[in-house]
PDB file of N, CA and C in Angstrom:
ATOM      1  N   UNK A   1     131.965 -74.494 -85.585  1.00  0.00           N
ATOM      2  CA  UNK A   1     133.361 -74.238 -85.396  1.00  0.00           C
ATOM      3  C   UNK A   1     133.493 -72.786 -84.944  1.00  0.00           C
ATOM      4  N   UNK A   2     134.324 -72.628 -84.202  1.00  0.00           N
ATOM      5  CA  UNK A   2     134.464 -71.003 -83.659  1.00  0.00           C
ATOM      6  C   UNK A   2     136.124 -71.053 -83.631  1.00  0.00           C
ATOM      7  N   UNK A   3     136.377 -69.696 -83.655  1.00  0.00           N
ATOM      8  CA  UNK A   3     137.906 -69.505 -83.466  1.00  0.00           C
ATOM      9  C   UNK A   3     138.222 -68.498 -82.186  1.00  0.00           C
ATOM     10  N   UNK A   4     139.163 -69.014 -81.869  1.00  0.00           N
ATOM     11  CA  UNK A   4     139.543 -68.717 -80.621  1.00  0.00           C
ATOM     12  C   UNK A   4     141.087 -68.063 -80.539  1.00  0.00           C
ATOM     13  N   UNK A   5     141.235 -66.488 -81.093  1.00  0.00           N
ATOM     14  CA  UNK A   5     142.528 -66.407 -81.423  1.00  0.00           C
ATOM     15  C   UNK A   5     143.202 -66.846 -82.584  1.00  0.00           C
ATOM     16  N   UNK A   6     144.388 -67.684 -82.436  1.00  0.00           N
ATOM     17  CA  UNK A   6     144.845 -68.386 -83.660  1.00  0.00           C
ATOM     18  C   UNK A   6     144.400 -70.065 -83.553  1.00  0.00           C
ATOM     19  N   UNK A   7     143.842 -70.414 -82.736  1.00  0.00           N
ATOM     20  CA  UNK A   7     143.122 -71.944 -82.731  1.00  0.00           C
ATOM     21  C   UNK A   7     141.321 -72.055 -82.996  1.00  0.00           C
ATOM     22  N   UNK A   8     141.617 -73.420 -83.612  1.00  0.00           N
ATOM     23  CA  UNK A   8     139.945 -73.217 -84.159  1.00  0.00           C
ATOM     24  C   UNK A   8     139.638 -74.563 -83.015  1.00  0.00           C
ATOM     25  N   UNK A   9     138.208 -74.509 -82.882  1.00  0.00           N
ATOM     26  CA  UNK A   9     137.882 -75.528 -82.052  1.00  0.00           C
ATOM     27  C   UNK A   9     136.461 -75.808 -82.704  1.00  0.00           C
ATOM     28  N   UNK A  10     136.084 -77.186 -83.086  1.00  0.00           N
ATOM     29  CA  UNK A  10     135.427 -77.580 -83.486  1.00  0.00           C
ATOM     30  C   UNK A  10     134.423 -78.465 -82.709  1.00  0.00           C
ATOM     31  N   UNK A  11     132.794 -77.858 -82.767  1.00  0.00           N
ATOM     32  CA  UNK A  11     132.481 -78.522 -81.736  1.00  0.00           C
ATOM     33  C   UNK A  11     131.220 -79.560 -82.535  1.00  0.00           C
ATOM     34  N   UNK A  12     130.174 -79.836 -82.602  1.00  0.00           N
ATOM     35  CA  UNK A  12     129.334 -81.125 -82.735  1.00  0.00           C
ATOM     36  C   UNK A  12     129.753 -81.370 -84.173  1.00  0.00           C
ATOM     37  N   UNK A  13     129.315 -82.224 -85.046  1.00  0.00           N
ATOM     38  CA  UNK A  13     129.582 -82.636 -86.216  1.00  0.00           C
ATOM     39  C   UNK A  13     128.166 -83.180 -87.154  1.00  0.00           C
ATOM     40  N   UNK A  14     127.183 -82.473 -86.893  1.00  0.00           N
ATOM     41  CA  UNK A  14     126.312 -82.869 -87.513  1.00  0.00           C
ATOM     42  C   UNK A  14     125.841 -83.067 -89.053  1.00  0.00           C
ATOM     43  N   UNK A  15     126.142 -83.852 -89.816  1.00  0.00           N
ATOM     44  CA  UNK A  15     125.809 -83.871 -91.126  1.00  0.00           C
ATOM     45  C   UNK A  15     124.346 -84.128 -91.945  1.00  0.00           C
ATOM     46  N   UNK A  16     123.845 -83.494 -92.911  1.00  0.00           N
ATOM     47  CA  UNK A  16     122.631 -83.429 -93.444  1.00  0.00           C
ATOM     48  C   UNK A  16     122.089 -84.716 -93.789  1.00  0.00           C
ATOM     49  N   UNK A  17     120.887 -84.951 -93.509  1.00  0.00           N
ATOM     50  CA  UNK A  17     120.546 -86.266 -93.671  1.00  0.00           C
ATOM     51  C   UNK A  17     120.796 -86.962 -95.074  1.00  0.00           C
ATOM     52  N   UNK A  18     121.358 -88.482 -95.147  1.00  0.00           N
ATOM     53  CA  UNK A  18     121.845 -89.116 -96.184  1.00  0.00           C
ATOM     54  C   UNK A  18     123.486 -88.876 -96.122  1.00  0.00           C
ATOM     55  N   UNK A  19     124.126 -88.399 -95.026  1.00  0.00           N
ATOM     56  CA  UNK A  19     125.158 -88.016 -94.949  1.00  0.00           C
ATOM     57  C   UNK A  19     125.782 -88.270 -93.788  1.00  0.00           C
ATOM     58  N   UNK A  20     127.243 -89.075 -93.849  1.00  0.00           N
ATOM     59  CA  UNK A  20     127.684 -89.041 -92.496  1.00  0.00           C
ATOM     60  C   UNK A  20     129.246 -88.616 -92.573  1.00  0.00           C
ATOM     61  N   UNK A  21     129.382 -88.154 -91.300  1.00  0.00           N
ATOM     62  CA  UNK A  21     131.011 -87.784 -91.352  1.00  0.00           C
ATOM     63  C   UNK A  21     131.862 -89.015 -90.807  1.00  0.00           C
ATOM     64  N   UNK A  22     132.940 -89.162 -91.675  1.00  0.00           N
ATOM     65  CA  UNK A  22     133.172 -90.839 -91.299  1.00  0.00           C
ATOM     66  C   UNK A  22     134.780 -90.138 -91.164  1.00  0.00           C
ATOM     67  N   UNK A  23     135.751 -89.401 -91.075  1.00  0.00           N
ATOM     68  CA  UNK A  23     137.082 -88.490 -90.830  1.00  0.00           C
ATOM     69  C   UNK A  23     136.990 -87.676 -90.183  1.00  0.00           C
ATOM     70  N   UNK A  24     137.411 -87.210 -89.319  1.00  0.00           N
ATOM     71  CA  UNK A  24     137.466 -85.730 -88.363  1.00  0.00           C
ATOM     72  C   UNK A  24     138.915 -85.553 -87.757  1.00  0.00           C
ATOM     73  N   UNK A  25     139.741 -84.689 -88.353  1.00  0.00           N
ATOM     74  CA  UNK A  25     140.816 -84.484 -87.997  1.00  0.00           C
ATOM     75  C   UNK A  25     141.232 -83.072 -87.954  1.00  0.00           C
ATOM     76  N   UNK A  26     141.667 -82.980 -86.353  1.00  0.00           N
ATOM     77  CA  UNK A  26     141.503 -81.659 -85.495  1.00  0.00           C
ATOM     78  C   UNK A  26     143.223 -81.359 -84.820  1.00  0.00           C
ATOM     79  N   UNK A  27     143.286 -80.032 -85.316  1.00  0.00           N
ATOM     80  CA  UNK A  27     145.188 -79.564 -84.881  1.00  0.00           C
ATOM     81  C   UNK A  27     144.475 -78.590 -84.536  1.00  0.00           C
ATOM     82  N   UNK A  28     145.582 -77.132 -83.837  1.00  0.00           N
ATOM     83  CA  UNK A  28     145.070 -76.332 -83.102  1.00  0.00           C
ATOM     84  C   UNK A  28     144.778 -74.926 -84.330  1.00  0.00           C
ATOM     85  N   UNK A  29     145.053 -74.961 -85.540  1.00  0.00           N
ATOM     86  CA  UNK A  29     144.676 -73.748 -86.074  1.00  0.00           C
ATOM     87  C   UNK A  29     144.218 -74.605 -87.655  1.00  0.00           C
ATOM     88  N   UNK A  30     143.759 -76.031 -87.567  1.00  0.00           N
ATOM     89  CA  UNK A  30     143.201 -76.861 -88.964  1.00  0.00           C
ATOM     90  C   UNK A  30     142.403 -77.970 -88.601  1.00  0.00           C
ATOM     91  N   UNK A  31     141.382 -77.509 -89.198  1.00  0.00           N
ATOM     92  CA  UNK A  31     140.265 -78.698 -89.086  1.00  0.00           C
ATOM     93  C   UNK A  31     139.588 -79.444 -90.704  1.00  0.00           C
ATOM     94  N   UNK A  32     139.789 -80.968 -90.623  1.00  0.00           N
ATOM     95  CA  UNK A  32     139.886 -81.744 -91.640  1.00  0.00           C
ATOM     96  C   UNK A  32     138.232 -82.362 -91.220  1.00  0.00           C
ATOM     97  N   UNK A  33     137.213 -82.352 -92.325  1.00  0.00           N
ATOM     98  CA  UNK A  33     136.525 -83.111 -91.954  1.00  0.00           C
ATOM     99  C   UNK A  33     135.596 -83.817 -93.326  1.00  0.00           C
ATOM    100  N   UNK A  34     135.409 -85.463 -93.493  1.00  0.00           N
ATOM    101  CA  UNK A  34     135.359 -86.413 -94.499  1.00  0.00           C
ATOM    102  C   UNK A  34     133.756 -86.812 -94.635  1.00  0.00           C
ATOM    103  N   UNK A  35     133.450 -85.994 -95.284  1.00  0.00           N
ATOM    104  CA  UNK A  35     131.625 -86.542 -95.649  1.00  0.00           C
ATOM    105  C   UNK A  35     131.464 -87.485 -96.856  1.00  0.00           C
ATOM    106  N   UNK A  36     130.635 -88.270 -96.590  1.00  0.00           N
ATOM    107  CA  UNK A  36     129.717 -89.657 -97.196  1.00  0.00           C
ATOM    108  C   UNK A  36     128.547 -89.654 -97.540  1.00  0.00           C
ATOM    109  N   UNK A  37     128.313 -89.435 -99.048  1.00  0.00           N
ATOM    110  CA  UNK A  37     126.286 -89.633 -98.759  1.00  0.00           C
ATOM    111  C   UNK A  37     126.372 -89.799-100.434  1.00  0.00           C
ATOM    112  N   UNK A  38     125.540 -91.104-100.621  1.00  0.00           N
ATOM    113  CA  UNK A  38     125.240 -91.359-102.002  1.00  0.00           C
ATOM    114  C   UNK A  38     126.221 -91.467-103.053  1.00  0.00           C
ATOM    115  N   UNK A  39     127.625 -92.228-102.419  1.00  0.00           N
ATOM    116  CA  UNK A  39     128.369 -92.638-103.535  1.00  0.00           C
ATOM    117  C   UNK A  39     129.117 -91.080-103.715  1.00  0.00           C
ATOM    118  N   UNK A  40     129.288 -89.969-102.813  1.00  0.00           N
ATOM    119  CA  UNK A  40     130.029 -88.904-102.856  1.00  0.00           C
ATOM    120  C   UNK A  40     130.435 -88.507-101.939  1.00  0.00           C
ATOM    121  N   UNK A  41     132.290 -88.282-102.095  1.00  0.00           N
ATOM    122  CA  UNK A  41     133.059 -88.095-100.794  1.00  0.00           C
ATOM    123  C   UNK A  41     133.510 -86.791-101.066  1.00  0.00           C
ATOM    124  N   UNK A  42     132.912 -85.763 -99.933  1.00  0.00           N
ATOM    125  CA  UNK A  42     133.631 -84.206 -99.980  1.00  0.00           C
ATOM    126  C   UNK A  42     134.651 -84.047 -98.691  1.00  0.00           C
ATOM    127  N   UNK A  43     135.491 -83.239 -98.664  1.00  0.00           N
ATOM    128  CA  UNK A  43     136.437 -82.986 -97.719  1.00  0.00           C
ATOM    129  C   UNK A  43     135.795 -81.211 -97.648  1.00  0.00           C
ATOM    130  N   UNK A  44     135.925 -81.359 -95.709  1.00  0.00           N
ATOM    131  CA  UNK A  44     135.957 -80.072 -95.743  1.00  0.00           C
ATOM    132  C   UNK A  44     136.902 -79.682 -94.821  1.00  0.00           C
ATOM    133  N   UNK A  45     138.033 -78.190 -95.300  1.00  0.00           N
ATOM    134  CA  UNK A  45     139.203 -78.165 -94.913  1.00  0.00           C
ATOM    135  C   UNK A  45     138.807 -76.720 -93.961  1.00  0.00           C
ATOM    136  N   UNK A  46     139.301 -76.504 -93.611  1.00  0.00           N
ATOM    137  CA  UNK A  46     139.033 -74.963 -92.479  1.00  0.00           C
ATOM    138  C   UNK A  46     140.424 -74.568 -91.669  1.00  0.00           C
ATOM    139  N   UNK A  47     141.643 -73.769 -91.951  1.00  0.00           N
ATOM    140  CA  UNK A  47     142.357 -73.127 -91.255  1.00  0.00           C
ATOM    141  C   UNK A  47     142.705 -72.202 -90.954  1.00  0.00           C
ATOM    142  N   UNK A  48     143.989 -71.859 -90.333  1.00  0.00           N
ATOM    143  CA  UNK A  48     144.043 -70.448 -89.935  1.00  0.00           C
ATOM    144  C   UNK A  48     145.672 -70.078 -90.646  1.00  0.00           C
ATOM    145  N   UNK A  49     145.003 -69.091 -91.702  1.00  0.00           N
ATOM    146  CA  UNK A  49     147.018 -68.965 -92.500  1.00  0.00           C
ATOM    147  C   UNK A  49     146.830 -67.305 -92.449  1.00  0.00           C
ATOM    148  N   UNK A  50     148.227 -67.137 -91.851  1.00  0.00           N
ATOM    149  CA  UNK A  50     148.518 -65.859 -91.867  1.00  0.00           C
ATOM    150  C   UNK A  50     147.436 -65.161 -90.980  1.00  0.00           C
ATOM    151  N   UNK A  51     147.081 -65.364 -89.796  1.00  0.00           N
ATOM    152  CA  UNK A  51     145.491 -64.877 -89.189  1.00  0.00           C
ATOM    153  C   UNK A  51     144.476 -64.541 -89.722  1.00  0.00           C
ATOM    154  N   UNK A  52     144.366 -65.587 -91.055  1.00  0.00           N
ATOM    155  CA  UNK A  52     143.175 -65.312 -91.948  1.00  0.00           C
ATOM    156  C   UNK A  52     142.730 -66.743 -91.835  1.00  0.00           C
ATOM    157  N   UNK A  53     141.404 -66.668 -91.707  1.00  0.00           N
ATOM    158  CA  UNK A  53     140.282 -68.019 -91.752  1.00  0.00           C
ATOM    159  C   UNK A  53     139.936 -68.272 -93.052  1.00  0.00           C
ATOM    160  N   UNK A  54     140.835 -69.502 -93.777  1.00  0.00           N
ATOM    161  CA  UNK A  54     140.430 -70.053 -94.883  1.00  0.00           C
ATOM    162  C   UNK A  54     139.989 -71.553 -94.777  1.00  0.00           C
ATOM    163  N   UNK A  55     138.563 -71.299 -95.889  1.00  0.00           N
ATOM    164  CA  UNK A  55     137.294 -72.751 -96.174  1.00  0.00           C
ATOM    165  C   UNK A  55     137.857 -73.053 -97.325  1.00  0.00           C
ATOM    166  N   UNK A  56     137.531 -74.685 -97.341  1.00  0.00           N
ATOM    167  CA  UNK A  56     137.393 -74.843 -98.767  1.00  0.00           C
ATOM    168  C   UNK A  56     136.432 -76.952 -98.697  1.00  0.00           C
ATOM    169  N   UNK A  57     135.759 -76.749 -99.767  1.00  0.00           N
ATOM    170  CA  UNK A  57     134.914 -77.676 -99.683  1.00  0.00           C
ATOM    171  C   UNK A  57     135.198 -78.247-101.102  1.00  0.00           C
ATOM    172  N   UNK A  58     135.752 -79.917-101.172  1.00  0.00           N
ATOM    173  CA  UNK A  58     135.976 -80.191-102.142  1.00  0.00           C
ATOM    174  C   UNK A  58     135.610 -81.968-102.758  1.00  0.00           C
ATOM    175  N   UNK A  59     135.281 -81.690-103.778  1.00  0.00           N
ATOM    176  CA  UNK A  59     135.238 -83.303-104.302  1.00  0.00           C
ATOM    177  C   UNK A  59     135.931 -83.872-104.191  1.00  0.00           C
ATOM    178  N   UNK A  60     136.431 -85.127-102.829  1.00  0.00           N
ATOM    179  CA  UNK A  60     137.226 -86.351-102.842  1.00  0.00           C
ATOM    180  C   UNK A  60     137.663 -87.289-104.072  1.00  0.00           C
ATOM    181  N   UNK A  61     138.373 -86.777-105.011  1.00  0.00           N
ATOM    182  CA  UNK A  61     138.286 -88.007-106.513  1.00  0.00           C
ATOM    183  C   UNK A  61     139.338 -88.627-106.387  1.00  0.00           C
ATOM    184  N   UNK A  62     140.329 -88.630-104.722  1.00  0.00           N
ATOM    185  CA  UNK A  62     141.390 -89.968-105.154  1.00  0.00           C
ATOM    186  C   UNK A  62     141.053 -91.142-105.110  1.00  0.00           C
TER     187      UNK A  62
END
């Protein structure tokens, strides 16, 4: 992922083996993306607030 100004652009999606990305949802300053591997679903969130680049990687438990 690289940022470009106030838009992020997200480019290949490669996930670690035993793992696949099965969600990918892309706006111009938020990127949503839904990993799968072994009975565990993480979300990983990435935007742009206030021209600050905030991550966050989290356990799917709905």
């Amino acid at each position: 992922m690289t940022r470009e100004g106030e838009r992020l652009v997200l480019g290949e999606v490669v996930p670690a083996e035993g793992w696949t990305a099965v969600e990918i949802d892309r706006d111009d300053d938020e990127v949503e993306v839904e990993f799968r591997g072994d009975g565990i679903e993480l979300d990983f969130e990435a935007e742009i607030d206030d021209g600050r680049l905030e991550v966050e990687v989290c356990n799917d438990d709905d």
